[in-house]
N, C-alpha and C. Protein backbone atom coordinates (compact mmCIF):
# COMPACT_ATOMS: atom_id res chain seq x y z
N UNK A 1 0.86 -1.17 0.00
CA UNK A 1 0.00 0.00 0.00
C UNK A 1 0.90 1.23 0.00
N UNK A 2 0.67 2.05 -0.70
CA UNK A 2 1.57 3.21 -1.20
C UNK A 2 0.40 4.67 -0.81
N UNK A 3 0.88 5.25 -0.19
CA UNK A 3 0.22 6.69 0.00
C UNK A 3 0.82 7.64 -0.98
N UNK A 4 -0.14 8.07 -1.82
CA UNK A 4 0.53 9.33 -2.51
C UNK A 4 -0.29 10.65 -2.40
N UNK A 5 0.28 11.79 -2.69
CA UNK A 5 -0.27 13.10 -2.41
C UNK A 5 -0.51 13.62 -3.78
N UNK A 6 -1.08 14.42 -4.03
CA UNK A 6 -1.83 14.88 -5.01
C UNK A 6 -1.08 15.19 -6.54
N UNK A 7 0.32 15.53 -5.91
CA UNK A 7 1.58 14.91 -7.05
C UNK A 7 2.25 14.45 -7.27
N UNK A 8 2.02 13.02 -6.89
CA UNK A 8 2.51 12.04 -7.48
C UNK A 8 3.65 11.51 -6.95
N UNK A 9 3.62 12.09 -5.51
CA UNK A 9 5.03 12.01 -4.48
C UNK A 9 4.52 10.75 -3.27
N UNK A 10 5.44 10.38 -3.19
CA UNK A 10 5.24 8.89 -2.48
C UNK A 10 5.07 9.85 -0.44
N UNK A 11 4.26 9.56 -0.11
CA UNK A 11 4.39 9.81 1.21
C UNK A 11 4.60 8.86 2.28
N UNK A 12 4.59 7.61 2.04
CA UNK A 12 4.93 6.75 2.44
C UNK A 12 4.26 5.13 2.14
N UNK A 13 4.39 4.00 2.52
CA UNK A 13 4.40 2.39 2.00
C UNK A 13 4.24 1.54 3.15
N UNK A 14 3.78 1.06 3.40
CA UNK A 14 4.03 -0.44 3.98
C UNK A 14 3.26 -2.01 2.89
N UNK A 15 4.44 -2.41 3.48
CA UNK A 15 3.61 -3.70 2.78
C UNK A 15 2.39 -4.92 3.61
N UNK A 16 1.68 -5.12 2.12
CA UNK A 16 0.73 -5.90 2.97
C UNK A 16 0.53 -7.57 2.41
N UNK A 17 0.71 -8.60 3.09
CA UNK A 17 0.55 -9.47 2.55
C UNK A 17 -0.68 -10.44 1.43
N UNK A 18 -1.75 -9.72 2.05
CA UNK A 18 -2.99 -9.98 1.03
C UNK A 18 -3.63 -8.94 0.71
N UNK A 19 -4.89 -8.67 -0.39
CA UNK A 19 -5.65 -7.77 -0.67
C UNK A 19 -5.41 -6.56 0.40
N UNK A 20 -5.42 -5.42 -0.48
CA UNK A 20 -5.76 -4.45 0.24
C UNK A 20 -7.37 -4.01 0.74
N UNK A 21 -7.11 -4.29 2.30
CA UNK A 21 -8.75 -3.50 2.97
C UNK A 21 -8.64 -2.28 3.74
N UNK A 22 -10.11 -1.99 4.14
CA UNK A 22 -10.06 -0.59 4.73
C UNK A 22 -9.17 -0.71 5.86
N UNK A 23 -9.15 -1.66 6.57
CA UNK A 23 -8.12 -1.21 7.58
C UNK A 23 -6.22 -1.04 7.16
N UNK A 24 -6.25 -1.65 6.29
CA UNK A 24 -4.72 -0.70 5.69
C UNK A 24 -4.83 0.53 5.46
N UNK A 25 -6.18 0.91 5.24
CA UNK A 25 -5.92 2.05 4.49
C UNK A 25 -5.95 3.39 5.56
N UNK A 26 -7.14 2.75 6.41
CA UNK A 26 -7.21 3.19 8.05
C UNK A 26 -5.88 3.64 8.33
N UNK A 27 -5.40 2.89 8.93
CA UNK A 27 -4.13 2.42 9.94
C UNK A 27 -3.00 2.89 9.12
N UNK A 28 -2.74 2.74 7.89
CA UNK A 28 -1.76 3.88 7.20
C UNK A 28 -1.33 5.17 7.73
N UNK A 29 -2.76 5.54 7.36
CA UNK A 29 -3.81 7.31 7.34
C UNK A 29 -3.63 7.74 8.94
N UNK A 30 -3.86 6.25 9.87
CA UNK A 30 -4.15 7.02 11.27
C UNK A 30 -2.43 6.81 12.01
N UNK A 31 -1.80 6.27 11.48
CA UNK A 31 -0.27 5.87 12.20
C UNK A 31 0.42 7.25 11.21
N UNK A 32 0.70 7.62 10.48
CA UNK A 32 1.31 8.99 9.78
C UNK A 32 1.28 9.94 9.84
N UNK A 33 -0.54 10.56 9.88
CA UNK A 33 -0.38 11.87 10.44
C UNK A 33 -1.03 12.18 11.86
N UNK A 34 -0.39 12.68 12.43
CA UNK A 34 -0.89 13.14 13.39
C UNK A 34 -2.29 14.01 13.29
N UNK A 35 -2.47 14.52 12.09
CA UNK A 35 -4.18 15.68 11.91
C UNK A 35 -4.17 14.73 10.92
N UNK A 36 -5.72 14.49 10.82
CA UNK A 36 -6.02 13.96 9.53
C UNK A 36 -5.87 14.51 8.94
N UNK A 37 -5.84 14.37 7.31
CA UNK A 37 -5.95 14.97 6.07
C UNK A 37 -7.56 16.05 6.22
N UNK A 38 -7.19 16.69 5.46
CA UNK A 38 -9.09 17.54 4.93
C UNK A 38 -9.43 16.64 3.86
N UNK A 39 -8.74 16.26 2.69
CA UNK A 39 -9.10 15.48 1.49
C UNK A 39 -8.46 14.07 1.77
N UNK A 40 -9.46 13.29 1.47
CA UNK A 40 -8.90 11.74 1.07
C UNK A 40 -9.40 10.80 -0.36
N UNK A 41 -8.72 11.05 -1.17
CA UNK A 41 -9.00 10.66 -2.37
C UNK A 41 -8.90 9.70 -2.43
N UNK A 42 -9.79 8.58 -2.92
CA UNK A 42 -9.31 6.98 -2.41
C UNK A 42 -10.80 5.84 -3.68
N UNK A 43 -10.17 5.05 -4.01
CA UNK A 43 -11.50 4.50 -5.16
C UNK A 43 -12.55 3.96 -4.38
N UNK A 44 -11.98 3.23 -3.17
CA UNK A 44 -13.12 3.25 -2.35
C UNK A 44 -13.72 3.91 -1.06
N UNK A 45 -13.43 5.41 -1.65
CA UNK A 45 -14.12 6.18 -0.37
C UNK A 45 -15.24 6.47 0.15
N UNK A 46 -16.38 5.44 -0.37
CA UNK A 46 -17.43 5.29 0.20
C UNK A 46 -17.62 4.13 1.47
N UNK A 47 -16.87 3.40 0.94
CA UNK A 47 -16.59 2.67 2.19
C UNK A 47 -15.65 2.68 3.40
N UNK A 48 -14.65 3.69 2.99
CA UNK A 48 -13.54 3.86 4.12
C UNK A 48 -13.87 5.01 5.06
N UNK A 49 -14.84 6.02 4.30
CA UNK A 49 -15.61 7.13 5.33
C UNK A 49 -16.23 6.90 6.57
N UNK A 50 -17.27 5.73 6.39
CA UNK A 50 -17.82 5.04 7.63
C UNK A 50 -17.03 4.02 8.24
N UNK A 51 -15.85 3.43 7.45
CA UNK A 51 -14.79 2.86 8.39
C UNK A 51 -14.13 3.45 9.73
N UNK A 52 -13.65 4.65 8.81
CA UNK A 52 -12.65 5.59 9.50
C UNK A 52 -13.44 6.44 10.86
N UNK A 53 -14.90 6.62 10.29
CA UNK A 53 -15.63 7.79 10.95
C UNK A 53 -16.37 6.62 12.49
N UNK A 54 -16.35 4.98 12.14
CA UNK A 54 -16.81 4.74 13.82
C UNK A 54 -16.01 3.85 14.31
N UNK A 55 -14.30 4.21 13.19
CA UNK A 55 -13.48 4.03 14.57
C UNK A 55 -12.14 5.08 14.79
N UNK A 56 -12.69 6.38 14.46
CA UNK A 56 -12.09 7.18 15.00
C UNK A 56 -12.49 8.73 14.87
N UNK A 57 -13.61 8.74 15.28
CA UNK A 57 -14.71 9.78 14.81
C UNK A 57 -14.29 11.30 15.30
N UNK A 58 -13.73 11.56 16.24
CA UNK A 58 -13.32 12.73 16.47
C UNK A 58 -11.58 12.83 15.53
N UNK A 59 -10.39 12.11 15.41
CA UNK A 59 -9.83 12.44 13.99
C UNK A 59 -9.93 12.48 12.43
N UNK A 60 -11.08 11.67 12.52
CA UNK A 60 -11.44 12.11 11.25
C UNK A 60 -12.79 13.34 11.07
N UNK A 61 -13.21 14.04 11.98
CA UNK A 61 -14.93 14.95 12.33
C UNK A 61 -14.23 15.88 10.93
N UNK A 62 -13.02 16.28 10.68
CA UNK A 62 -12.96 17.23 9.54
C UNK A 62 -12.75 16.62 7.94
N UNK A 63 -12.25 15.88 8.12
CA UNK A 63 -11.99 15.20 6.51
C UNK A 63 -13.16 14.51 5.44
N UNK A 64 -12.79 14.81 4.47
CA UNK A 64 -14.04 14.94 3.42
C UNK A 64 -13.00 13.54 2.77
N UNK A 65 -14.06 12.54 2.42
CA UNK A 65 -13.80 11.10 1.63
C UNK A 65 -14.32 11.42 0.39
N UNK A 66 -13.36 11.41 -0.66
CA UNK A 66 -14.14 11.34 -2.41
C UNK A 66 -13.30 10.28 -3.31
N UNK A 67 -13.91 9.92 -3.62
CA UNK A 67 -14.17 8.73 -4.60
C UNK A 67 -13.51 9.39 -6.19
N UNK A 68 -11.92 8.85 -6.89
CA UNK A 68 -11.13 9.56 -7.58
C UNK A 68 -12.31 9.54 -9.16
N UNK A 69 -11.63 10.25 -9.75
CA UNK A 69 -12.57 10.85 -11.18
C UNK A 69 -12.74 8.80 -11.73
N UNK A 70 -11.32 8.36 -12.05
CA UNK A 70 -11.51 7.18 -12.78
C UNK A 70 -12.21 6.06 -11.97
N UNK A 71 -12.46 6.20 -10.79
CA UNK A 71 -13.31 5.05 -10.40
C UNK A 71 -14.91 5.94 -9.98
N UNK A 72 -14.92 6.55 -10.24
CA UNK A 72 -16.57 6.79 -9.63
C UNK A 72 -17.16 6.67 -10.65
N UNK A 73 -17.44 5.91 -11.90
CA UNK A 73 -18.27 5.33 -12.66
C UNK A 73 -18.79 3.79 -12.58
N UNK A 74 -17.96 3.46 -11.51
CA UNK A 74 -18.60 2.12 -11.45
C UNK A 74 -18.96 2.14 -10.34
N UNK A 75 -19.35 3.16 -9.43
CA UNK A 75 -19.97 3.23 -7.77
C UNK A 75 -21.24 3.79 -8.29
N UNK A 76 -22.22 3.17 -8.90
CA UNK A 76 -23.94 3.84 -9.25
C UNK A 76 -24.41 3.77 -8.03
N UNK A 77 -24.59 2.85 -6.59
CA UNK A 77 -24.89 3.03 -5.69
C UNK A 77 -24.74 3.96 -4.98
N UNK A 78 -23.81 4.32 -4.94
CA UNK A 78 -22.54 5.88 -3.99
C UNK A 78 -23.58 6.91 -4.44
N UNK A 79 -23.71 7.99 -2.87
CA UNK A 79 -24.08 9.25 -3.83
C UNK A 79 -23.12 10.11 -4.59
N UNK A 80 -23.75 10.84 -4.92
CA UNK A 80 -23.35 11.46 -6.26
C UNK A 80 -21.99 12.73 -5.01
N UNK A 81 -22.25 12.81 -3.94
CA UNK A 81 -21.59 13.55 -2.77
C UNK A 81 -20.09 12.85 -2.38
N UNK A 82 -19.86 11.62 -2.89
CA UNK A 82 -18.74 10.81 -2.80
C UNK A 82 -17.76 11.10 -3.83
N UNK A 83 -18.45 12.34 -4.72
CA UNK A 83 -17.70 12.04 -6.13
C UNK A 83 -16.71 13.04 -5.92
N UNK A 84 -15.07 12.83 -6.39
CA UNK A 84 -14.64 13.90 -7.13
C UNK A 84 -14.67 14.61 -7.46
N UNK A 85 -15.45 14.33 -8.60
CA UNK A 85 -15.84 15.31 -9.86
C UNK A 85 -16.99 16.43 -9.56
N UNK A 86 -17.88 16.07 -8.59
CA UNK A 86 -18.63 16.36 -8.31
C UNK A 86 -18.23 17.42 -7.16
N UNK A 87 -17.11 17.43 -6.06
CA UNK A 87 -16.41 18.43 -5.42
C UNK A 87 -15.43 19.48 -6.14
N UNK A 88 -15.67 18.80 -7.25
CA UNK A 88 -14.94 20.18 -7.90
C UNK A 88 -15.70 21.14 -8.37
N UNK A 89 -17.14 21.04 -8.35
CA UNK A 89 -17.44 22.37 -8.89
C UNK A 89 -17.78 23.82 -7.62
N UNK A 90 -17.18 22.62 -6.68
CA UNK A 90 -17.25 24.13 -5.71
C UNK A 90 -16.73 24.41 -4.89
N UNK A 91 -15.41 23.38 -4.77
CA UNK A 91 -13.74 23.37 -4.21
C UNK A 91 -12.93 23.44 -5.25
N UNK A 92 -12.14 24.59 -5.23
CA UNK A 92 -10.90 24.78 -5.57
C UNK A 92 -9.97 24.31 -5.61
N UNK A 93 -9.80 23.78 -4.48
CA UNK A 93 -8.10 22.75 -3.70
C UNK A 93 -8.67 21.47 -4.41
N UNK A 94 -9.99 20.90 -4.72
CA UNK A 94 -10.33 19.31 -5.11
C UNK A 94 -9.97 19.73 -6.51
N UNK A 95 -10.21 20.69 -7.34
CA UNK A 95 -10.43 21.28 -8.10
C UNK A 95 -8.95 21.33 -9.11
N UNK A 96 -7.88 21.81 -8.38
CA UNK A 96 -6.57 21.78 -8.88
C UNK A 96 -6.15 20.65 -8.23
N UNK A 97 -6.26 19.37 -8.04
CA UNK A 97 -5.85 18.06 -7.34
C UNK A 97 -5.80 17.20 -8.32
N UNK A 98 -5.38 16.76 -8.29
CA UNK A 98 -4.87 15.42 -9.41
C UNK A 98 -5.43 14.16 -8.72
N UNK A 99 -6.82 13.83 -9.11
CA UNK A 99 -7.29 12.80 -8.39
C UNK A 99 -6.64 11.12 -9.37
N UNK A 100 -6.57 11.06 -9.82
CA UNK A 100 -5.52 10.42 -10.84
C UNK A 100 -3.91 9.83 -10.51
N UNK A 101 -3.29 10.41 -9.56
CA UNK A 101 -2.24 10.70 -9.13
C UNK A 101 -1.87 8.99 -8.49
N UNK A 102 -2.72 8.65 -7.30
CA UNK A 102 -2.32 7.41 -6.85
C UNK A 102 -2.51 6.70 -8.30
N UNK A 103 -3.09 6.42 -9.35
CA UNK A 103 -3.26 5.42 -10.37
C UNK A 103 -2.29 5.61 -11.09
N UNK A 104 -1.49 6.69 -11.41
CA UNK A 104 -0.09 7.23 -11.61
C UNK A 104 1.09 6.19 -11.11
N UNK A 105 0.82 6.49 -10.18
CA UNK A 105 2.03 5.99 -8.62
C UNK A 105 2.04 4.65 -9.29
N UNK A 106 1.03 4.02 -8.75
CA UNK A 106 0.97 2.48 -8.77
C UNK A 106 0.96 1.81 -10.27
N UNK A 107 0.98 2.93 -11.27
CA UNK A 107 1.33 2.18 -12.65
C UNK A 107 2.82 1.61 -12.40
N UNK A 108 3.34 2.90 -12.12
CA UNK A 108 4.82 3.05 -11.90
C UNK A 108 5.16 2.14 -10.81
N UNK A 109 4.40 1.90 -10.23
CA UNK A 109 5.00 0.40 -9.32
C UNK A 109 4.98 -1.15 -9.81
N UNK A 110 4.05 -0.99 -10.76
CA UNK A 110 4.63 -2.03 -11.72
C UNK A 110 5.52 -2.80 -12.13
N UNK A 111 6.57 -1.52 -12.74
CA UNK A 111 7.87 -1.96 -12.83
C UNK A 111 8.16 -2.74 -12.01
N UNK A 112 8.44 -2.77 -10.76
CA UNK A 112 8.91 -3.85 -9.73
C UNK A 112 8.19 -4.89 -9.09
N UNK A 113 6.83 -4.81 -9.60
CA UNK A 113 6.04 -5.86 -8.74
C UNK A 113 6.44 -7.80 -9.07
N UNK A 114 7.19 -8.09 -10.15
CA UNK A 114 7.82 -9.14 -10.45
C UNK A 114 8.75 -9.44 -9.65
N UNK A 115 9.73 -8.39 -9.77
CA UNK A 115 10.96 -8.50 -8.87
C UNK A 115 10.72 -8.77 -7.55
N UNK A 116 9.76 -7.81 -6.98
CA UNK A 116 9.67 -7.85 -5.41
C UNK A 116 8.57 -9.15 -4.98
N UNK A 117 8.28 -9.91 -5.87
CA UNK A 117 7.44 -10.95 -5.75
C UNK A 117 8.31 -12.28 -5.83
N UNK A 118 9.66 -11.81 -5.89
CA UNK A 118 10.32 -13.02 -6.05
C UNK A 118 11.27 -12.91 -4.46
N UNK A 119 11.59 -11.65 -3.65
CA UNK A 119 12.38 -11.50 -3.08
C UNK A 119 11.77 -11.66 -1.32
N UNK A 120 12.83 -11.85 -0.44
CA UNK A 120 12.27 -11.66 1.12
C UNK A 120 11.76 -10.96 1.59
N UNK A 121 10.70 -10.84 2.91
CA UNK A 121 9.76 -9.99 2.53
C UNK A 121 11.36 -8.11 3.19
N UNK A 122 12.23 -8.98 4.06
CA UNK A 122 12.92 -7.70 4.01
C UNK A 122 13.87 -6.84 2.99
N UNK A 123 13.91 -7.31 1.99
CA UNK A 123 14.57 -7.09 0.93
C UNK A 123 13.65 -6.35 0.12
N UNK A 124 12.44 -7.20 -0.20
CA UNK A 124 11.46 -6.39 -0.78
C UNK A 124 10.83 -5.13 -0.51
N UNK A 125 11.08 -5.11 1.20
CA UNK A 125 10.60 -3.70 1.74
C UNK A 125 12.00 -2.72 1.32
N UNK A 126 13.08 -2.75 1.82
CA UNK A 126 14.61 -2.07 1.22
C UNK A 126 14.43 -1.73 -0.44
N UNK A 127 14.16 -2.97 -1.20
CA UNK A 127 13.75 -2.25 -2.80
C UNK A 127 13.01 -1.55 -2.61
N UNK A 128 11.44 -1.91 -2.54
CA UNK A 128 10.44 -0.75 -2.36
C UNK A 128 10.99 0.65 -2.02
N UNK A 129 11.66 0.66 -1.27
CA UNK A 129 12.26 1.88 -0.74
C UNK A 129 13.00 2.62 -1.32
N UNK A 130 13.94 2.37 -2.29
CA UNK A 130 14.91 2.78 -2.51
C UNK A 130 14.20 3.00 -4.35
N UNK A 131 13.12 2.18 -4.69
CA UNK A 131 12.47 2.69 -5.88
C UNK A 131 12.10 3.72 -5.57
N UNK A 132 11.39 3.92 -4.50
CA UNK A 132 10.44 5.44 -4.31
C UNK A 132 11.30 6.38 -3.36
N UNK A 133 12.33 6.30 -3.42
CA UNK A 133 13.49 7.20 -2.99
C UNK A 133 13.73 7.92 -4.36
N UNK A 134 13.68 7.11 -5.04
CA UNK A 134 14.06 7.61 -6.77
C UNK A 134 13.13 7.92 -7.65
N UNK A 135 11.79 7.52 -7.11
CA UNK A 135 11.06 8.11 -7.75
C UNK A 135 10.14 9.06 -7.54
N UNK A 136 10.92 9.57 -6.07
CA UNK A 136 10.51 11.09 -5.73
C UNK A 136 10.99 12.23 -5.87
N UNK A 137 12.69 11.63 -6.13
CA UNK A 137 13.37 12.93 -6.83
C UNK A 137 12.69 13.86 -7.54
C-alpha cells in the first residue's frame, strides 16, 4: 500500500501481505499523520468514510472522503456527494488536485512488482524503498 499526495510524491508504504482493505488504508492514514488529512481521495471512499468515521470519529470529524474521477463510474450506488468530480465544482483545492495521481504511482509500481514478488519480505521492503526514494526525486 503506497500513499501518494496529489503529485505524485510517495508519502509513504508499507507492505501488505494480502488484498488491500479498509483497515490498511485506516491504519496507514491514522499511524502517519498526526491531523487527519481535509481530502482523502481513495477508489473506495465510500466505504472507508464510515470505516474511519466509527473508529475514530473525532480524527477524522474534519476530513471529506471522495471517490477519484476514474473510479466513480462504477460506484452507481454511492451518492453522487462521494464524487470527485462532483467536489470540484465548488472546491478549488479538489479542483486543482490530481485525483488520478495514486493510479499514476501504482502504474509506476509495476515496474517492480515481479521482482519484489520473487524476493524476502525484508529485501522487498529495502527495494520498495529505494524505488520510491528515486522516484521522488
Amino acid at each position: 500500500l503506497v500513499l501518494w499526495c496529489t503529485h505524485s510524491i510517495c508519502l509513504g508504504f508499507h507492505g501488505i501481505p494480502i488484498a488491500e482493505g479498509r483497515n490498511d488504508v485506516f491504519s496507514a492514514i491514522y499511524t502517519r499523520f498526526p491531523v487527519a488529512p481535509e481530502v482523502i481521495i481513495y477508489d473506495f471512499a465510500c466505504q472507508l468514510a464510515p470505516y474511519c468515521l466509527v473508529r475514530e470519529a473525532r480524527y477524522f470529524r474534519h476530513t471529506r472522503f471522495l471517490i477519484d474521477e476514474m473510479h466513480a463510474h462504477d460506484h452507481t450506488r454511492c451518492g453522487r456527494a462521494c464524487f470527485a468530480s462532483n467536489a470540484m465544482r465548488y472546491d478549488d483545492r479538489v479542483r486543482a488536485s490530481n485525483t488520478s495521481a495514486a493510479e499514476c504511482g501504482n502504474k509506476g509500481m509495476r515496474r517492480i512488482r515481479k521482482s519484489v514478488s520473487f524476493m524476502i519480505y525484508s529485501h522487498a521492503m529495502r527495494f520498495t524503498k529505494v524505488f520510491l526514494d528515486v522516484w521522488n526525486r
